[in-house]
Protein backbone atom coordinates (compact mmCIF):
# COMPACT_ATOMS: atom_id res chain seq x y z
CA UNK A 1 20.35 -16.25 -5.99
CA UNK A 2 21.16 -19.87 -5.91
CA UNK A 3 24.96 -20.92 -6.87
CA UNK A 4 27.82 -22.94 -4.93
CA UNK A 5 30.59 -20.26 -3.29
CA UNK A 6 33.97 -22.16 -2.38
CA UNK A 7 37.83 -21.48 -1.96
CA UNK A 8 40.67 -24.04 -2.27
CA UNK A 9 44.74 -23.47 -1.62
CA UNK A 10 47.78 -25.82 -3.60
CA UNK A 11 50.71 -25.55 -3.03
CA UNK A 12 51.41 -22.57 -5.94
CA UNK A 13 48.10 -20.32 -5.26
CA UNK A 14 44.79 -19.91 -3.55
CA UNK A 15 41.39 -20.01 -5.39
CA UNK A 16 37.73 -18.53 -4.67
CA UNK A 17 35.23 -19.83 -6.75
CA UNK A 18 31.43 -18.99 -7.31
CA UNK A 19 29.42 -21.66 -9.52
CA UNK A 20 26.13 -19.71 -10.44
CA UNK A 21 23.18 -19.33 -13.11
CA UNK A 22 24.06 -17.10 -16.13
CA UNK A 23 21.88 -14.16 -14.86
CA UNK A 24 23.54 -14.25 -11.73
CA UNK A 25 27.15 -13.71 -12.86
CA UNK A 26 27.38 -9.74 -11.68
CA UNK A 27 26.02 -11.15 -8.24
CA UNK A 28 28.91 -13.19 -8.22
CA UNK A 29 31.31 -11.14 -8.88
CA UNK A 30 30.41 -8.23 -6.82
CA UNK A 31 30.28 -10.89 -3.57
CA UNK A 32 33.66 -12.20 -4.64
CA UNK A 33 35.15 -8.85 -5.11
CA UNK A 34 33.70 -8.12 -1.42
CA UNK A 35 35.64 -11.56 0.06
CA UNK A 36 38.94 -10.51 -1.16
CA UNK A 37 38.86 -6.87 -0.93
CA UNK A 38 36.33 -6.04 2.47
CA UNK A 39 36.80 -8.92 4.79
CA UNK A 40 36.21 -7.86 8.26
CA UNK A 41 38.04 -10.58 9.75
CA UNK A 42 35.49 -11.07 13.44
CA UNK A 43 37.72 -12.48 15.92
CA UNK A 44 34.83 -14.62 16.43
CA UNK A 45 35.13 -16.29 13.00
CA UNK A 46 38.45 -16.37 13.25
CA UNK A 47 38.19 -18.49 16.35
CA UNK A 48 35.65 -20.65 14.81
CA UNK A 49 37.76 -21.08 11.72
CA UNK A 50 40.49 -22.07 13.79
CA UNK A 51 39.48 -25.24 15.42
CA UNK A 52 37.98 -26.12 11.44
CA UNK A 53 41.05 -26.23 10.30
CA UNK A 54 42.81 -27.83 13.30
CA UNK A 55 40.06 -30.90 12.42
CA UNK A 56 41.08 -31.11 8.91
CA UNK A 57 44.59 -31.16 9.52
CA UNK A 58 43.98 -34.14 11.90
CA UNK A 59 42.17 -35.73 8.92
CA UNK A 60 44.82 -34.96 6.28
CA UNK A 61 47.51 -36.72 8.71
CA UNK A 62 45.14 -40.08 8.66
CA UNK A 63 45.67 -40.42 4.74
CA UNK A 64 48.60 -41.67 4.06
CA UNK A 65 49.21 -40.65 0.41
CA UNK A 66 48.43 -37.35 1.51
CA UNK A 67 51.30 -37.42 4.50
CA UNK A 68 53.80 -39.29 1.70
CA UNK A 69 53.49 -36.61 -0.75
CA UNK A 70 53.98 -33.91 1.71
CA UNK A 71 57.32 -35.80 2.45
CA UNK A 72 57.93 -36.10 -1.30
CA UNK A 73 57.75 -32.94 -1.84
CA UNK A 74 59.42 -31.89 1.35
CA UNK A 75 62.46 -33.87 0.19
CA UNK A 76 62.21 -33.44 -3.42
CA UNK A 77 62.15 -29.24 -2.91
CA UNK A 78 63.82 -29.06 0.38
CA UNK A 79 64.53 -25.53 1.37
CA UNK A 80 62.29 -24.17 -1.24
CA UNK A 81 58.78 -22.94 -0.75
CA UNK A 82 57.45 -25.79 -2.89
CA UNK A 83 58.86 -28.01 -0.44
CA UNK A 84 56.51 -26.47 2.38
CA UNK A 85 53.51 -28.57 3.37
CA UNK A 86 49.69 -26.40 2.32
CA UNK A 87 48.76 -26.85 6.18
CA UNK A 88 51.28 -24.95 8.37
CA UNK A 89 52.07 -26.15 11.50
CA UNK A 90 49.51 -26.70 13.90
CA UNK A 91 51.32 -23.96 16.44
CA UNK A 92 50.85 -21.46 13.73
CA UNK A 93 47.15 -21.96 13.38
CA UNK A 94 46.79 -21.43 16.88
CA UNK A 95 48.27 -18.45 17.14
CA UNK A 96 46.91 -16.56 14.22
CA UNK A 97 45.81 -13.04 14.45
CA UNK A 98 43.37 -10.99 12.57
CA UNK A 99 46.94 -8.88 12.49
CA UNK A 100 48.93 -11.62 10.32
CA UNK A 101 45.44 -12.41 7.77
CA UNK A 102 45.27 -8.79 6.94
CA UNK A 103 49.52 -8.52 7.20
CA UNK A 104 49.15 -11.92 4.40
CA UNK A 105 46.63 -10.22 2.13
CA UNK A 106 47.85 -7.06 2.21
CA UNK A 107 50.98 -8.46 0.69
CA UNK A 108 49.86 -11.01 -1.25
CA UNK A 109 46.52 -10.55 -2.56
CA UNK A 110 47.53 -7.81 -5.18
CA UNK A 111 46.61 -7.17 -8.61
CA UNK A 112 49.30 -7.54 -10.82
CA UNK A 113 48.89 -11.52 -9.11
CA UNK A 114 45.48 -12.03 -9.55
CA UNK A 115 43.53 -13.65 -12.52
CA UNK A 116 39.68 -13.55 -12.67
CA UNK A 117 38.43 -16.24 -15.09
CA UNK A 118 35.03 -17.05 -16.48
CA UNK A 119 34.53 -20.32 -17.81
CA UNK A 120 31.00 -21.46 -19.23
CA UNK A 121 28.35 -18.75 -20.97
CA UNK A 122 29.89 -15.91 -21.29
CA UNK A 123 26.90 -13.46 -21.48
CA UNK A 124 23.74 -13.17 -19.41
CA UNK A 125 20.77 -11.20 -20.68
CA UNK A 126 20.67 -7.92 -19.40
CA UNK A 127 18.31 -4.91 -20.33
CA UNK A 128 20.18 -3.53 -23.06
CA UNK A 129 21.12 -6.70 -24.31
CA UNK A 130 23.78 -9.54 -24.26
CA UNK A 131 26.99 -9.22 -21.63
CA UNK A 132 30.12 -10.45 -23.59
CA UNK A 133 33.54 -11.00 -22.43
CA UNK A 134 34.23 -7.41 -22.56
CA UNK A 135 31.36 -6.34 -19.98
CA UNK A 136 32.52 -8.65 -17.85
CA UNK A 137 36.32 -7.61 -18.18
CA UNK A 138 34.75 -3.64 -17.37
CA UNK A 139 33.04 -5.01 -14.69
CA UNK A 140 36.06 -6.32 -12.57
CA UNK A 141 37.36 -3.25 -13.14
CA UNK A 142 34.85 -1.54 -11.88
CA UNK A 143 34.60 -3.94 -8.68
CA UNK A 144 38.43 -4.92 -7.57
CA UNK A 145 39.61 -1.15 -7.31
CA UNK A 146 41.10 -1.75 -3.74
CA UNK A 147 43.71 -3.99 -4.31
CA UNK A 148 47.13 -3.27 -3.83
CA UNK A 149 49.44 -2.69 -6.84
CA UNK A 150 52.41 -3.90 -5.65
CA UNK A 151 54.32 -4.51 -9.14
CA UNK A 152 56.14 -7.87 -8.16
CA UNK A 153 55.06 -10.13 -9.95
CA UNK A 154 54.66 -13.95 -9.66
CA UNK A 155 57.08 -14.93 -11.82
CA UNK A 156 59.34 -12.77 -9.94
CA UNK A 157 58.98 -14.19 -6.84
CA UNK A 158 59.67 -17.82 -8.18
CA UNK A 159 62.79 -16.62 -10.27
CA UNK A 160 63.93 -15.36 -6.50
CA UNK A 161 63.15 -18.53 -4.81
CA UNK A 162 63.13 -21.09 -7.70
CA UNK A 163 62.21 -24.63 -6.51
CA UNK A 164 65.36 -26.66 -7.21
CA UNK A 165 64.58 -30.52 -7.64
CA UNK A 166 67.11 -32.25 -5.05
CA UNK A 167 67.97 -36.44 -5.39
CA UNK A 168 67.05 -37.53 -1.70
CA UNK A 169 65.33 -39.88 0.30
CA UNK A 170 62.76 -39.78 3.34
CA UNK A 171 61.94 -43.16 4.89
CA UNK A 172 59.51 -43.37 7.91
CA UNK A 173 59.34 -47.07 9.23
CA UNK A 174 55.98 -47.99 11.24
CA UNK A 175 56.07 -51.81 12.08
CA UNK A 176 52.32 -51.52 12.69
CA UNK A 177 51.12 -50.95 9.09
CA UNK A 178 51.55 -54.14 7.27
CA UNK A 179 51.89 -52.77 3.86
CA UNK A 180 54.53 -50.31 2.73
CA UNK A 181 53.35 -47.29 0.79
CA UNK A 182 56.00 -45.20 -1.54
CA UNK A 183 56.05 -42.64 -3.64
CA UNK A 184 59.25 -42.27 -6.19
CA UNK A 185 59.45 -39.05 -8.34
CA UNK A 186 61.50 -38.01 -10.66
CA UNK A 187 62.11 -34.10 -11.42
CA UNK A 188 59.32 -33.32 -14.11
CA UNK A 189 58.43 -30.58 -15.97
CA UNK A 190 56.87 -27.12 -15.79
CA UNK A 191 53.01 -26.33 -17.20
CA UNK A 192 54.49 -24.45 -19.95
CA UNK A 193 57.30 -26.53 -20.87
CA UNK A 194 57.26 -28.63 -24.37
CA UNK A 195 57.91 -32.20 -22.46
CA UNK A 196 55.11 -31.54 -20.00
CA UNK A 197 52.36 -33.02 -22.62
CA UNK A 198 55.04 -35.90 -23.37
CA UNK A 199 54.79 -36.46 -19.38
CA UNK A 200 51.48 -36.35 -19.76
CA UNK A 201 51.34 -39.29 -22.43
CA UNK A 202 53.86 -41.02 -20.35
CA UNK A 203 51.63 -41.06 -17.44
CA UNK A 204 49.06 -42.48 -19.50
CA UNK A 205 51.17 -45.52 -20.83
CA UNK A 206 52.42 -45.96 -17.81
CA UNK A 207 48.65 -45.97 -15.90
CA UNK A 208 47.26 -47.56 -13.02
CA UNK A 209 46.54 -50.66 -11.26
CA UNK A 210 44.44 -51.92 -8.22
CA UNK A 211 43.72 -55.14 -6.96
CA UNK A 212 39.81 -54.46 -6.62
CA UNK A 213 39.41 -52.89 -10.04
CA UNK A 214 37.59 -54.64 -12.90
CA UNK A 215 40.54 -54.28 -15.02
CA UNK A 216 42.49 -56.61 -13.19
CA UNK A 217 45.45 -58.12 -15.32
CA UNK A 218 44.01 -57.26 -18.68
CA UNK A 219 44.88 -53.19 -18.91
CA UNK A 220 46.41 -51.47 -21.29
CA UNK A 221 49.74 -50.71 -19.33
CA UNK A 222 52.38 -53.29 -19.33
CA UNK A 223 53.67 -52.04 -15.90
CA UNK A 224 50.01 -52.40 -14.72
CA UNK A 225 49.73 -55.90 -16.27
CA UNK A 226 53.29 -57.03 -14.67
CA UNK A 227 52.05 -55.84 -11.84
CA UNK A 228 48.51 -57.71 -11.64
CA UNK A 229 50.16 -60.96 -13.22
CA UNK A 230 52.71 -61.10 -10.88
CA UNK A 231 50.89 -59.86 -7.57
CA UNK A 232 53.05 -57.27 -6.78
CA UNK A 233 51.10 -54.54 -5.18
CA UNK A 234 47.99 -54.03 -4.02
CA UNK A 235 47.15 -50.44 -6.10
CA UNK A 236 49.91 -48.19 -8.10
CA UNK A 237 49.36 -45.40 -10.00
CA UNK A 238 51.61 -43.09 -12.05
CA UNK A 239 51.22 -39.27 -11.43
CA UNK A 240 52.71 -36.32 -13.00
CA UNK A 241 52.35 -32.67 -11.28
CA UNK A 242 53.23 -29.44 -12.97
CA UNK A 243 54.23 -26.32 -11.18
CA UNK A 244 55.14 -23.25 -12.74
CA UNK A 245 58.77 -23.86 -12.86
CA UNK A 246 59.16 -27.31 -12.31
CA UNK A 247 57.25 -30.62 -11.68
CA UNK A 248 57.28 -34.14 -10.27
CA UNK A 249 57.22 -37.28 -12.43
CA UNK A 250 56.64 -40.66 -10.55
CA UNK A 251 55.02 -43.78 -9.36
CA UNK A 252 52.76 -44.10 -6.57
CA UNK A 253 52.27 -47.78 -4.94
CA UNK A 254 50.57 -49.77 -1.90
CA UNK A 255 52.69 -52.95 -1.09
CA UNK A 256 53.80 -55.62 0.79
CA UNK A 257 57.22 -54.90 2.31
CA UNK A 258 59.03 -57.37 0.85
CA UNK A 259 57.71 -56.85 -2.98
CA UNK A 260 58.45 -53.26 -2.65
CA UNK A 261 62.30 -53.67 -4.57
CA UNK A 262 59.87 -55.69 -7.36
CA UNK A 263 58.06 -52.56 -8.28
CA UNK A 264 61.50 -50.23 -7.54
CA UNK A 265 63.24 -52.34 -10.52
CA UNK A 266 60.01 -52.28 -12.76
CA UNK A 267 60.52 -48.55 -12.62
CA UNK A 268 64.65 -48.40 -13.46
CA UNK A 269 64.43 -51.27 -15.89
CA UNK A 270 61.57 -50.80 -17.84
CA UNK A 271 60.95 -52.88 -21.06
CA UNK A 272 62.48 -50.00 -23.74
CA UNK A 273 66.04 -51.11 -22.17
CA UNK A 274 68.07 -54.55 -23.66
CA UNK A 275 67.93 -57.08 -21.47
CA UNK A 276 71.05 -57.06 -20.90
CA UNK A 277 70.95 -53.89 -19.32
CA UNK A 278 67.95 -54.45 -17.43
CA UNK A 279 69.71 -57.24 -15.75
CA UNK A 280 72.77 -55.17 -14.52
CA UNK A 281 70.32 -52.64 -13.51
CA UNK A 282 68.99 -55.34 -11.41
CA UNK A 283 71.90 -56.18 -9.87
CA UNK A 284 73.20 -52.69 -9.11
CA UNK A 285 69.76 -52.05 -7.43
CA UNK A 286 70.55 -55.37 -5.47
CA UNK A 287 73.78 -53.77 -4.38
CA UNK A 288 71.77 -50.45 -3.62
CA UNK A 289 69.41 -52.73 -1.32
CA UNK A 290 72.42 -54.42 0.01
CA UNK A 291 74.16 -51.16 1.63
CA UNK A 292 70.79 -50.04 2.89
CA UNK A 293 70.34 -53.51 4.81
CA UNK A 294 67.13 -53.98 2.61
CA UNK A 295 66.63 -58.23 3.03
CA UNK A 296 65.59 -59.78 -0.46
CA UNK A 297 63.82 -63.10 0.61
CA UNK A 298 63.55 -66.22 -2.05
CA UNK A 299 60.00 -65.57 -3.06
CA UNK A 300 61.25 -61.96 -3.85
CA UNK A 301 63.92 -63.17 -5.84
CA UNK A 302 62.52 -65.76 -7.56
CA UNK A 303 59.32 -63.17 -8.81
CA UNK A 304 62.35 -60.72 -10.41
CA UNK A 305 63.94 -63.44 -12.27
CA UNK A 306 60.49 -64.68 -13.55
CA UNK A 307 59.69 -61.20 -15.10
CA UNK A 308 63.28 -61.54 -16.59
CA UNK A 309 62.91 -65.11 -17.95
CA UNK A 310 59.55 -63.80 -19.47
CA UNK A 311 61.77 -61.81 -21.63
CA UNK A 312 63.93 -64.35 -22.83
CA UNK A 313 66.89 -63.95 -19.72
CA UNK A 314 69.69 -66.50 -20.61
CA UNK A 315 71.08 -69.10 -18.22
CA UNK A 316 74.56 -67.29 -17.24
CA UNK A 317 72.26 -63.94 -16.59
CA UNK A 318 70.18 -66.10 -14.23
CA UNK A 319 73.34 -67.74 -12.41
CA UNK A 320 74.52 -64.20 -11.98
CA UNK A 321 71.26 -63.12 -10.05
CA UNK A 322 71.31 -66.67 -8.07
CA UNK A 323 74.14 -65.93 -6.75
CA UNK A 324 73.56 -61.86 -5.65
CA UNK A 325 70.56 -63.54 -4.27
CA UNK A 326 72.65 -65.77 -2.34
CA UNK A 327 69.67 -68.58 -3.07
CA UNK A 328 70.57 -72.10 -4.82
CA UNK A 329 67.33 -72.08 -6.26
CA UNK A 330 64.34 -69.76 -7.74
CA UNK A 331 61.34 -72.92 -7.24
CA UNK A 332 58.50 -71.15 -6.00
């Protein structure tokens, strides 16, 4: 039998995979059906298993988009289970027990919260003939016949702990790394929501930029080409995740500290506003900036009124942000 056998956990569910040859789709099945339903769990394994995942964790905590969204979502879902990071604490790893697995899947893994799909050929060629979706719906039943049938359902479970989107803030300040990366999300939608494709489009338009791509300043995204043109960041990308109830909307970027309130006002004055507006939303960001002790320096300053001079910003406008800037003049 030759195939690829795998397993993957998000943050919503946990997924065991087999990638095979069309005749060797009841092999498949039958060894998944063994994983979930006869594991013998050899403390052996489990030891072995143990200091795997301790290594990946230590890899996962060198990436730092992957330790931002964990805080994004910490923040964004606190108190929630969507808020929870996919790798537990490290304390909980070590102390693991064949006990707690078989405690976890005994409550967990149970049918009414289990999907088997089959994606590709749906037949193989049997003796009497060609296996259709049907066969293979008979055959599951026929293999998982050990799992528990607890009736709560998924659904159920969310509607008890639904993952309410909460305004907030986490900021984590490392003098060492010269560039600042950020995440900032907005609350998004659900995968079977009607806005979630709308999301989706959004995310397109609003795309994604890096400094080393072959795009450069010529892509199709006007926040990516006011980004390139004006050297704001080094890479940003726009990301939208749907959970089953809920969802994060947001921007993504890689910076230099002090162009990092550039790309914040890019993102609450976008180009569908007047420019009028887009200028007060300037200056109440300033103020926002101001309270936090976030310093604005000339070159900053004189980048944001550029972008707004691009779009025809009047004298008295620019006055007005000389003088939140505090600067006498915006000469590069």
């Amino acid at each position: 039998m030759r195939g690829h056998l795998n397993a993957y956990t998000s943050r919503e569910q946990t997924n065991y995979y087999a990638k095979v040859m069309d005749n060797d789709v009841p092999k498949a099945l039958d060894i998944l059906a063994d994983i979930l339903q006869n594991s013998k769990f050899d403390e052996n394994r489990i030891t072995q298993e143990r200091d795997v995942i301790l290594r990946e964790m230590e890899e996962v905590e060198g990436q730092t988009d992957e330790v931002i969204f964990d805080h994004l979502h910490a923040t964004a879902f606190q108190y929630t289970p969507l808020g929870r990071t996919i790798l537990v604490p490290a304390q909980n790893i070590k102390t693991i027990t064949k006990y707690n697995l078989q405690k976890y899947i005994l409550a967990h893994y149970t049918a009414p919260r289990m999907v088997v799909l089959s994606i590709g050929l749906l037949f193989w060629v049997i003796h009497t003939g060609y296996m259709k979706h049907e066969d293979i719906v008979e055959k599951v039943k026929k293999l998982f016949t050990k799992l528990s049938t607890d009736p709560i359902t998924a659904s159920e479970l969310v509607a008890k702990e639904p993952a309410n989107f909460t305004g907030s803030e986490v900021r984590i300040i490392d003098d060492d790394i010269p560039l600042a990366q950020f995440a900032v999300a907005f609350n998004g939608a659900s995968w079977t929501d009607p806005d979630s494709i709308a999301l989706m489009v959004m995310q397109s338009m609003l795309g994604s930029w890096n400094k080393n791509a072959g795009g450069g300043k010529h892509m199709g995204s006007e926040l990516a080409q006011r980004v390139g043109i004006n050297e704001i960041a080094e890479n940003m990308i726009a990301f939208n995740t749907n959970y089953k109830d809920t969802g994060l909307f947001g921007v993504y970027a890689i910076a230099k500290v002090r162009l990092c309130p550039i790309i914040m006002i890019l993102l609450v004055s976008g180009p569908s506003f007047p420019l009028h507006i887009r200028t007060q939303k300037v200056l109440q960001f300033l103020h926002v900036m101001d309270d936090r002790a976030i310093p604005v320096d000339a070159c900053t300053a004189t980048i944001m009124v550029d972008m707004l001079s691009d779009d025809g910003l009047d004298n008295s406008s620019k006055e007005m942000l000389r003088a939140s800037f505090g600067i006498t003049s915006f000469s590069k």
